[in-house]
N, C-alpha and C. Protein backbone atom coordinates (compact mmCIF):
# COMPACT_ATOMS: atom_id res chain seq x y z
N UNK A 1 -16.76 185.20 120.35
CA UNK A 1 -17.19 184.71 119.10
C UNK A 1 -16.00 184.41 118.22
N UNK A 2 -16.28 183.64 117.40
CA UNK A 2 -15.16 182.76 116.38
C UNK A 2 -15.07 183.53 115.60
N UNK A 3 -13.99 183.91 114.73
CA UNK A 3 -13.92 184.40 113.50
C UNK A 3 -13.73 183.41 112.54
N UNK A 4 -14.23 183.93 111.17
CA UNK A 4 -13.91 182.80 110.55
C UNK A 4 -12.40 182.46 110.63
N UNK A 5 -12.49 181.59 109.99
CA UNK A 5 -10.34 181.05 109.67
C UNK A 5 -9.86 180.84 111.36
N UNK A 6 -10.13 181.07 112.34
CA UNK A 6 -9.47 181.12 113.89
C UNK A 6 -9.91 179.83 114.12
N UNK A 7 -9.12 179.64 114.76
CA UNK A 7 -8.97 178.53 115.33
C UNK A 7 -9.41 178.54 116.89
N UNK A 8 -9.87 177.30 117.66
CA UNK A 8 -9.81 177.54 119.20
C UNK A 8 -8.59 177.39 120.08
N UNK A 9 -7.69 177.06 119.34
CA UNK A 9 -6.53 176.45 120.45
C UNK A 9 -5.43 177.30 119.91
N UNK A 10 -4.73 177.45 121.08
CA UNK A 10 -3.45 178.48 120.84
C UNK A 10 -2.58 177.70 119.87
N UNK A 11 -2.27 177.95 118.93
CA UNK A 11 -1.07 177.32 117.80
C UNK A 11 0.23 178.58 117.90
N UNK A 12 1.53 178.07 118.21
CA UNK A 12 2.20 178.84 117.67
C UNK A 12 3.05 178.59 116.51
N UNK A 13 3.36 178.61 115.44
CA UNK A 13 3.76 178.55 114.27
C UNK A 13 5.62 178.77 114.00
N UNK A 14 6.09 179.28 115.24
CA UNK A 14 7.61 179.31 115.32
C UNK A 14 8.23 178.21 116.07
N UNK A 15 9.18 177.94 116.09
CA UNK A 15 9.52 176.60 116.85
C UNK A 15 9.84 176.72 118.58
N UNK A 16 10.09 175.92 119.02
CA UNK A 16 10.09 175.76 120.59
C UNK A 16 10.84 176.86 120.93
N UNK A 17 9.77 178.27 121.49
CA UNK A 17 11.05 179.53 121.68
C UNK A 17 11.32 179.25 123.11
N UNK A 18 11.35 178.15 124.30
CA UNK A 18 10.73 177.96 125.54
C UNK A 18 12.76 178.35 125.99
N UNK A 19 13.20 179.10 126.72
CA UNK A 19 14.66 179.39 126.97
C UNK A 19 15.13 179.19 128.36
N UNK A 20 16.06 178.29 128.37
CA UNK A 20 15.99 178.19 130.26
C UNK A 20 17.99 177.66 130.32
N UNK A 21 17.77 177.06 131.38
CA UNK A 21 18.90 176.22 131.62
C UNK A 21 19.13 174.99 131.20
N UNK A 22 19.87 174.09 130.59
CA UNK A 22 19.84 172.82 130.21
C UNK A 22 20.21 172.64 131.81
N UNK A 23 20.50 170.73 131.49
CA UNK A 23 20.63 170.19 132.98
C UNK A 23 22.16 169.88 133.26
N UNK A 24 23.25 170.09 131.65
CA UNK A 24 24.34 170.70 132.35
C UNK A 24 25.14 171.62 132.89
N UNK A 25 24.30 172.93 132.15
CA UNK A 25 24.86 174.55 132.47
C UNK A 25 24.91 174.21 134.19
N UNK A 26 23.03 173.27 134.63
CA UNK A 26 22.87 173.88 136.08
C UNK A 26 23.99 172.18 136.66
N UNK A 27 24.65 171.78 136.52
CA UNK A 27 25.31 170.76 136.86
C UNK A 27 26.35 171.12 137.14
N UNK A 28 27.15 172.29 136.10
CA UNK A 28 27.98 172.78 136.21
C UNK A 28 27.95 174.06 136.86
N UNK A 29 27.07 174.74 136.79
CA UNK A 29 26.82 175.65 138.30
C UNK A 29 27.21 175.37 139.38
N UNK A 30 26.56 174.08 139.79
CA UNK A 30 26.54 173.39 141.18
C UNK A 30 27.97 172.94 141.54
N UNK A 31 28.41 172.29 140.72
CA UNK A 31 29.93 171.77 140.69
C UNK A 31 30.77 173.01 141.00
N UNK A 32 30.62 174.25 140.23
CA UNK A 32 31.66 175.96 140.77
C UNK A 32 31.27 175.89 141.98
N UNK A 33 29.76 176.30 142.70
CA UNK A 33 29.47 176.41 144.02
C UNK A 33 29.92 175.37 145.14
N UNK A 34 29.65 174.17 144.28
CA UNK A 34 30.32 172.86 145.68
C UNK A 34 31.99 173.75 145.74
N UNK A 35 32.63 173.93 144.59
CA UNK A 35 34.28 174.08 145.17
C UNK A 35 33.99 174.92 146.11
N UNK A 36 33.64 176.23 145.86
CA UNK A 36 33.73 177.31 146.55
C UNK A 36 33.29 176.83 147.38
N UNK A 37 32.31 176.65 148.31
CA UNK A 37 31.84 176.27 149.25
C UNK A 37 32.94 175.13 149.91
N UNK A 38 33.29 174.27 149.28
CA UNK A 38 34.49 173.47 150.03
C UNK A 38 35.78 174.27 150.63
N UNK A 39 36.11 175.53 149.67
CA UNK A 39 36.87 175.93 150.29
C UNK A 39 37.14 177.27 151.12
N UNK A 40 35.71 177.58 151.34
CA UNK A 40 35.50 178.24 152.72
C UNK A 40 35.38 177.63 153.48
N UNK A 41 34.45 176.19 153.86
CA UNK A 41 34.77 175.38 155.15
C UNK A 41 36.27 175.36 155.41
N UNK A 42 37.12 175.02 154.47
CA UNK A 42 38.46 174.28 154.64
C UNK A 42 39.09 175.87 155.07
N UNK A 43 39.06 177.00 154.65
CA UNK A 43 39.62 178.31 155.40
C UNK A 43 39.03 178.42 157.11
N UNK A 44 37.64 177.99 157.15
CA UNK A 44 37.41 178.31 158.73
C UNK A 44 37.73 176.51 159.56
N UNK A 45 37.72 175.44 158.61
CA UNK A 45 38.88 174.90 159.83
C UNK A 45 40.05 174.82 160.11
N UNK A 46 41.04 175.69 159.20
CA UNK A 46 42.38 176.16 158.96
C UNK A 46 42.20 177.00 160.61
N UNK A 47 41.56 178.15 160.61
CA UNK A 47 41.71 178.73 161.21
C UNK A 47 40.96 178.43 162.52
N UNK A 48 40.19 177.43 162.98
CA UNK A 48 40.02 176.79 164.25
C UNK A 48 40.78 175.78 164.69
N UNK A 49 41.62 175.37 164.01
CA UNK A 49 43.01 175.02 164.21
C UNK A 49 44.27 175.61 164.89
N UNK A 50 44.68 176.95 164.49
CA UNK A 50 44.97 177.46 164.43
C UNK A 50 45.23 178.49 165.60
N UNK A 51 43.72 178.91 165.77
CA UNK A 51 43.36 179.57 166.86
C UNK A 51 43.56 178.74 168.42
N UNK A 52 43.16 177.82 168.13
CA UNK A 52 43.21 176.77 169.32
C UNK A 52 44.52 176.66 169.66
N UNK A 53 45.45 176.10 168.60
CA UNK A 53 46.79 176.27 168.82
C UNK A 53 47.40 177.61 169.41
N UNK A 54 47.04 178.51 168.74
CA UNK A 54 47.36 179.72 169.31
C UNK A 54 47.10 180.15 170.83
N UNK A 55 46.14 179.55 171.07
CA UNK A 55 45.75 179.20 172.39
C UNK A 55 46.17 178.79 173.46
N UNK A 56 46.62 177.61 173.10
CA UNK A 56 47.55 176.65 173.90
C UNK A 56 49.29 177.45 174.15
N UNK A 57 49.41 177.87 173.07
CA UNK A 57 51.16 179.09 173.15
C UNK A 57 51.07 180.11 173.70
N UNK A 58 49.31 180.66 174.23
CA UNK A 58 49.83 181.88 174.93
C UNK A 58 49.53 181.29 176.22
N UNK A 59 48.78 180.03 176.77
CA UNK A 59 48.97 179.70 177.78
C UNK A 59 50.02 179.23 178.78
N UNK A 60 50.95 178.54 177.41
CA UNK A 60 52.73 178.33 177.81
C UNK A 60 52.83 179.37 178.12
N UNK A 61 52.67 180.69 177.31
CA UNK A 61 53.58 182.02 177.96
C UNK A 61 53.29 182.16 179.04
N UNK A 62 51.87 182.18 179.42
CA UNK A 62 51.95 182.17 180.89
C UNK A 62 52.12 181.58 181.86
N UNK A 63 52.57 180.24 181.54
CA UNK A 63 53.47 179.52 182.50
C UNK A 63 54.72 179.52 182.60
N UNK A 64 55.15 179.72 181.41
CA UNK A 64 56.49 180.13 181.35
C UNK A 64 57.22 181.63 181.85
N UNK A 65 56.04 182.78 181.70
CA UNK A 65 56.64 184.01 182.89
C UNK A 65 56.32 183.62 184.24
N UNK A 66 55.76 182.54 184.43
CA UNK A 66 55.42 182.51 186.06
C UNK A 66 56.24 181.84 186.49
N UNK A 67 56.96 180.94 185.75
CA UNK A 67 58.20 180.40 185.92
C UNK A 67 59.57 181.16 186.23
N UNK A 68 59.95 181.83 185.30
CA UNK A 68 60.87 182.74 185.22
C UNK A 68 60.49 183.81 186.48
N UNK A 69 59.60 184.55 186.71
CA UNK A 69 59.38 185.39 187.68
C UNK A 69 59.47 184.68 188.82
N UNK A 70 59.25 183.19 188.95
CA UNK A 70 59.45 182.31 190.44
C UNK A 70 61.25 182.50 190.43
N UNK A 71 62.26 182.00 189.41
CA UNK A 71 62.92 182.10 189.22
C UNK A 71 64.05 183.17 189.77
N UNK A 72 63.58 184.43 189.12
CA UNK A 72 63.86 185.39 189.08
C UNK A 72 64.00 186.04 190.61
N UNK A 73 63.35 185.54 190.79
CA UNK A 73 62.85 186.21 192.63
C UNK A 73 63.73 185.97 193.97
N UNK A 74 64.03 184.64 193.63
CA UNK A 74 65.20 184.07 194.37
C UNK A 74 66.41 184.47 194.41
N UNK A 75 66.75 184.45 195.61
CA UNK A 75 68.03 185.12 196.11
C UNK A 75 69.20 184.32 195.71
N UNK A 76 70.42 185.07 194.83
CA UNK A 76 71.53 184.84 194.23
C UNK A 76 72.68 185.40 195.09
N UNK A 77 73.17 185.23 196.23
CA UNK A 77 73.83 185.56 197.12
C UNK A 77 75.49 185.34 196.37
N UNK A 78 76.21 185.87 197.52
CA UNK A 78 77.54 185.38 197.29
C UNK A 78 78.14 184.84 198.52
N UNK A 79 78.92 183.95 198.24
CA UNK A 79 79.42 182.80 199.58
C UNK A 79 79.59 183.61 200.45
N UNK A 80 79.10 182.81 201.75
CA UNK A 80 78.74 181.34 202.50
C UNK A 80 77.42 181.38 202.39
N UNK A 81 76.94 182.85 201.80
CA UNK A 81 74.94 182.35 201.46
C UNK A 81 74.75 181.04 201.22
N UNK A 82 73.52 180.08 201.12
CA UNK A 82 73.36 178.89 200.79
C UNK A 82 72.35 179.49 199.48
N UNK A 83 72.69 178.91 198.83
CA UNK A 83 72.03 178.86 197.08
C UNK A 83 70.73 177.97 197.34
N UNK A 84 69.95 178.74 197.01
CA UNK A 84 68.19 177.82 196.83
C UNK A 84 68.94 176.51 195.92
N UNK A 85 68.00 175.61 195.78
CA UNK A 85 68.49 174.40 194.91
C UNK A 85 67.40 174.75 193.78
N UNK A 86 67.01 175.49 193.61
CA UNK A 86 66.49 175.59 192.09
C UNK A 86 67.44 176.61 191.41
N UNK A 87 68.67 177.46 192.26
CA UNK A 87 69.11 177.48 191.07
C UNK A 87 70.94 177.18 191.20
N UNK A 88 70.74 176.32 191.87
CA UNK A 88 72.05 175.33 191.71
C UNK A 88 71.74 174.68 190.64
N UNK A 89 73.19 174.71 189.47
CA UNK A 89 73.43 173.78 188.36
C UNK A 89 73.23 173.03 188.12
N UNK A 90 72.95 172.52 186.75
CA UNK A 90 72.33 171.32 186.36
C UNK A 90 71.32 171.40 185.81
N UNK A 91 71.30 170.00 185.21
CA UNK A 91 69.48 170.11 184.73
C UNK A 91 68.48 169.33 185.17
N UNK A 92 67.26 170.09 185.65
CA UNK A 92 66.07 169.85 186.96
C UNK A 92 65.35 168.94 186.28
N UNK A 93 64.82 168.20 187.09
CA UNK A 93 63.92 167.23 186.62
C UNK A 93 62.66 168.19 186.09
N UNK A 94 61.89 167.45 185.38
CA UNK A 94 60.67 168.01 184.31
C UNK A 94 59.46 167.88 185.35
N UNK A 95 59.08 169.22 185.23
CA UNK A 95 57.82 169.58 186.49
C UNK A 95 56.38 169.42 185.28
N UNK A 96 55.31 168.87 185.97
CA UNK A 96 54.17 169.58 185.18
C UNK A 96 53.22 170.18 185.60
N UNK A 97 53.33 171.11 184.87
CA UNK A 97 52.17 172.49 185.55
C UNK A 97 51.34 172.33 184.68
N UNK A 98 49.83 172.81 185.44
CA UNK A 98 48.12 172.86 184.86
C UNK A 98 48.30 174.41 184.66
N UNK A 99 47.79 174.80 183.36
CA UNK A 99 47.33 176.40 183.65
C UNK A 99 45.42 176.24 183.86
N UNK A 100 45.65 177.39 183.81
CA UNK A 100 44.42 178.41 183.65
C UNK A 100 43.32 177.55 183.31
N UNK A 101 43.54 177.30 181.89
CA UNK A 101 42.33 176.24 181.19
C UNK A 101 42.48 175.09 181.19
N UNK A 102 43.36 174.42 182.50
CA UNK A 102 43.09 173.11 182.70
C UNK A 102 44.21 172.26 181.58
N UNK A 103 44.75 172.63 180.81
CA UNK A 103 45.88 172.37 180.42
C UNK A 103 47.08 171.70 181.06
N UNK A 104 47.93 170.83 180.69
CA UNK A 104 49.08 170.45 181.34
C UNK A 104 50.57 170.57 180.25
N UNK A 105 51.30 171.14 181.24
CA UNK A 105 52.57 171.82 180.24
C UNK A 105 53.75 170.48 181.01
N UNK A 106 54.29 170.56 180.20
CA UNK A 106 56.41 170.08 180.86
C UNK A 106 56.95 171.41 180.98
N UNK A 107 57.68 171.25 182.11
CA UNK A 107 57.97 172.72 182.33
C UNK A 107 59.76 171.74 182.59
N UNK A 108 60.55 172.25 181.56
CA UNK A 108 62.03 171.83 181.89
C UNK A 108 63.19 173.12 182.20
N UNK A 109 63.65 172.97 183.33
CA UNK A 109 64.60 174.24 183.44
C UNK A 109 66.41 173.32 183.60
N UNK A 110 67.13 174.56 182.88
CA UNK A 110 68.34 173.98 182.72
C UNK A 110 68.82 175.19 183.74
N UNK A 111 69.85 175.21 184.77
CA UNK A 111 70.75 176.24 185.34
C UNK A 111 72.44 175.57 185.03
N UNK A 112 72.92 176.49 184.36
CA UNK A 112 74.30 176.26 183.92
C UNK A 112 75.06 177.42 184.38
N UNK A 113 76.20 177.27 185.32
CA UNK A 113 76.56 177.79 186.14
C UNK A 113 78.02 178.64 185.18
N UNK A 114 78.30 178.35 184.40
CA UNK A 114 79.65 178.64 183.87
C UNK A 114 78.73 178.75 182.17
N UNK A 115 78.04 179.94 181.77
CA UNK A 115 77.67 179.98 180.14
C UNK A 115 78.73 180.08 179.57
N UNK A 116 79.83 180.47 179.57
CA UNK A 116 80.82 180.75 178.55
C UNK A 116 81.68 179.44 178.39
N UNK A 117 81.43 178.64 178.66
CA UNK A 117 82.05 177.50 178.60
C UNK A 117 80.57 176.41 177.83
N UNK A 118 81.32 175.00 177.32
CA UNK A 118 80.33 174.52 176.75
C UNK A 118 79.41 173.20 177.70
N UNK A 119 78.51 173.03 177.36
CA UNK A 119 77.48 172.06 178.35
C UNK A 119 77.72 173.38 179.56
N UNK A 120 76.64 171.91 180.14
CA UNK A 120 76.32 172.63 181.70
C UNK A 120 77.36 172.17 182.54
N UNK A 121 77.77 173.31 183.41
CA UNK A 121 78.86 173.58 184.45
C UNK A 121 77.64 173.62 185.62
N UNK A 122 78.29 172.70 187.01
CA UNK A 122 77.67 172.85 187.64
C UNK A 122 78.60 173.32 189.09
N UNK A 123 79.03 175.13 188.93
CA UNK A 123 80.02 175.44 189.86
C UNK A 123 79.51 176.40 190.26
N UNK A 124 79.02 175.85 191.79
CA UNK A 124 78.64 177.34 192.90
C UNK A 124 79.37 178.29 193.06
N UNK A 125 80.77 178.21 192.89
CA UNK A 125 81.48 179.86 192.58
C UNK A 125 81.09 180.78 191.99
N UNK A 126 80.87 180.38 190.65
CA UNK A 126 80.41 181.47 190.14
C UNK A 126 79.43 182.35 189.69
N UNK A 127 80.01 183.42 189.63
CA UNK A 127 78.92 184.73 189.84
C UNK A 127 77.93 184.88 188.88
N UNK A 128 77.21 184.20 187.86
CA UNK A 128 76.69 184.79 186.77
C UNK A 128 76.49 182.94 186.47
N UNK A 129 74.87 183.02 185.99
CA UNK A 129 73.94 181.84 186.12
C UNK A 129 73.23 181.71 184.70
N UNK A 130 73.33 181.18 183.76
CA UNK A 130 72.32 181.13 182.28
C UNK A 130 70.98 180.09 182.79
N UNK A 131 70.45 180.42 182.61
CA UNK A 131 68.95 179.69 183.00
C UNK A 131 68.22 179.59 181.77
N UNK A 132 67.71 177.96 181.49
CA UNK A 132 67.13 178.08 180.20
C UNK A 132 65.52 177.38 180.73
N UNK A 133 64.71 177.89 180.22
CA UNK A 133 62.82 177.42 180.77
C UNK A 133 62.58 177.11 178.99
N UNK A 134 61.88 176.18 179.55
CA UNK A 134 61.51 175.28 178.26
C UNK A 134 60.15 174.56 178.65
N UNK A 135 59.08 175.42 177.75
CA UNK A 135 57.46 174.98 178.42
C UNK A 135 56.70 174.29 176.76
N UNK A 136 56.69 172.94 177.12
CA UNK A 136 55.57 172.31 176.30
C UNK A 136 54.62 171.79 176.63
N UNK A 137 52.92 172.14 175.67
CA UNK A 137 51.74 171.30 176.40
C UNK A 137 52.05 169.66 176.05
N UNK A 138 51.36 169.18 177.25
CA UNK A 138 51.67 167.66 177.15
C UNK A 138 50.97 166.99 175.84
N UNK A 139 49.26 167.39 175.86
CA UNK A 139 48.85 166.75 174.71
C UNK A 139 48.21 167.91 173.85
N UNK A 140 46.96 167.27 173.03
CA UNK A 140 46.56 168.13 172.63
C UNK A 140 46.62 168.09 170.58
N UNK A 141 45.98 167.74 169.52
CA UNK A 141 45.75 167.86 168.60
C UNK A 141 46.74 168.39 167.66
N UNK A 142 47.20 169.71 168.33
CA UNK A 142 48.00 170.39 167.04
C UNK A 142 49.42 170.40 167.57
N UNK A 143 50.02 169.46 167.06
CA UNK A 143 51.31 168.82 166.61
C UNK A 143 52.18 170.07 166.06
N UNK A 144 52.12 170.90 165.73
CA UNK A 144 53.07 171.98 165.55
C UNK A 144 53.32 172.68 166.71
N UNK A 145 52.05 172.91 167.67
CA UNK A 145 52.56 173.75 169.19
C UNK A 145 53.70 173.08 169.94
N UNK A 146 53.27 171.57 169.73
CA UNK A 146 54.22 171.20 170.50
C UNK A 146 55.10 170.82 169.61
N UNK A 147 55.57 170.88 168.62
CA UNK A 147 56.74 170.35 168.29
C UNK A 147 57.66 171.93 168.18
N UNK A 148 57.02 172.99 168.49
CA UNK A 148 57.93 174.54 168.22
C UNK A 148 57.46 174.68 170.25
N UNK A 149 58.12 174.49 171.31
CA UNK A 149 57.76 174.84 172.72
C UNK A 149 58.41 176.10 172.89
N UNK A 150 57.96 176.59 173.61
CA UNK A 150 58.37 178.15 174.41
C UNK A 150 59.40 178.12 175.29
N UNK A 151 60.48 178.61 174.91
CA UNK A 151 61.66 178.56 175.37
C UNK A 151 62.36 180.25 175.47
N UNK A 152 63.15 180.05 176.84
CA UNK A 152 63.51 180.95 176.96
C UNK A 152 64.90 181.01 177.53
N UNK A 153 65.87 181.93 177.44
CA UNK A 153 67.23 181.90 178.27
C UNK A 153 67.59 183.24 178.72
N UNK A 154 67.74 182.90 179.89
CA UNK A 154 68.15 184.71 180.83
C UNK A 154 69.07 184.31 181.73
N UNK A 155 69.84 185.34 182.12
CA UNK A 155 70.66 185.10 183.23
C UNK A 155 71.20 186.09 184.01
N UNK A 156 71.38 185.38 185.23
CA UNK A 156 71.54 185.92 186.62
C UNK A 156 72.90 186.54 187.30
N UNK A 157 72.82 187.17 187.58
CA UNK A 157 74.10 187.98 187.87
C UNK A 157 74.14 187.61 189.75
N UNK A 158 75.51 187.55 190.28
CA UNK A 158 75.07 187.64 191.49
C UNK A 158 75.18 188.87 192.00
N UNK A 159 74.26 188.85 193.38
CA UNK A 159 74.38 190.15 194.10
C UNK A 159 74.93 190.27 194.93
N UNK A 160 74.81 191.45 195.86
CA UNK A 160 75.75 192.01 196.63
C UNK A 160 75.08 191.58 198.04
């Protein structure tokens, strides 16, 4: 039932109390969240980059100890022994090895017969051999693996 003076329809008598978001607060919301969000993608393809690369350098390593341990293995005699020709002096032509994951490396070995002297000496006399292995993947996206290759230098003493 009506009272007198009431009215039927809701009136409110204070002004628009209605409180929300305008449409630039939420514009500018969206705009903070797009960065952020841009730059977590850009951290996880930093690091699938990265990883991949990392990838590819420990697979050199392991071509490159299988190298050195082929290396290594071979008999360093002293005259009239005959010297394997991988590690007679000089520098070997560029081999390419597949690893593991189907990968292809340059595998370059230097044998310098005289280290204490400069360049490569290529003199079967002597007793004591610097060997340098130098493993880069052939292709492959990330341009920093291969432009930093896995390199190594050891050397051989002869035996008895």
């Amino acid at each position: 039932m009506k009272r007198t003076g009431e009215s039927s329809s809701l009136s409110c008598d204070a002004p628009n109390s209605e409180s929300g978001f305008s449409l630039i607060e939420v514009v500018i919301a969206l705009l903070i969240l797009m960065i952020t969000v841009m730059g977590v993608f850009g951290a996880f393809t930093y690091s699938t980059v990265y990883n991949s690369g990392n990838n590819k350098r420990s697979q050199a390593l392991s071509v490159m100890q299988r190298e050195v341990e082929g290396l290594r293995s071979i008999k360093f005699n002293p005259p009239p022994a005959v010297i394997d020709a991988a590690l007679a002096g000089g520098v070997k032509a560029t081999r390419t090895v597949t690893a593991a994951d189907n990968t292809t490396y340059s595998v370059d070995v230097t044998v310098d017969d005289d280290p204490f002297t400069n360049g490569v000496q290529t003199d079967a006399a002597k007793a004591i051999k610097e060997i340098t292995v130098t493993v880069t993947p052939m292709r492959g996206t990330d341009t920093w693996v291969r432009a930093n290759p896995i390199t190594i230098i050891f050397r051989r003493v002869r035996s008895n």
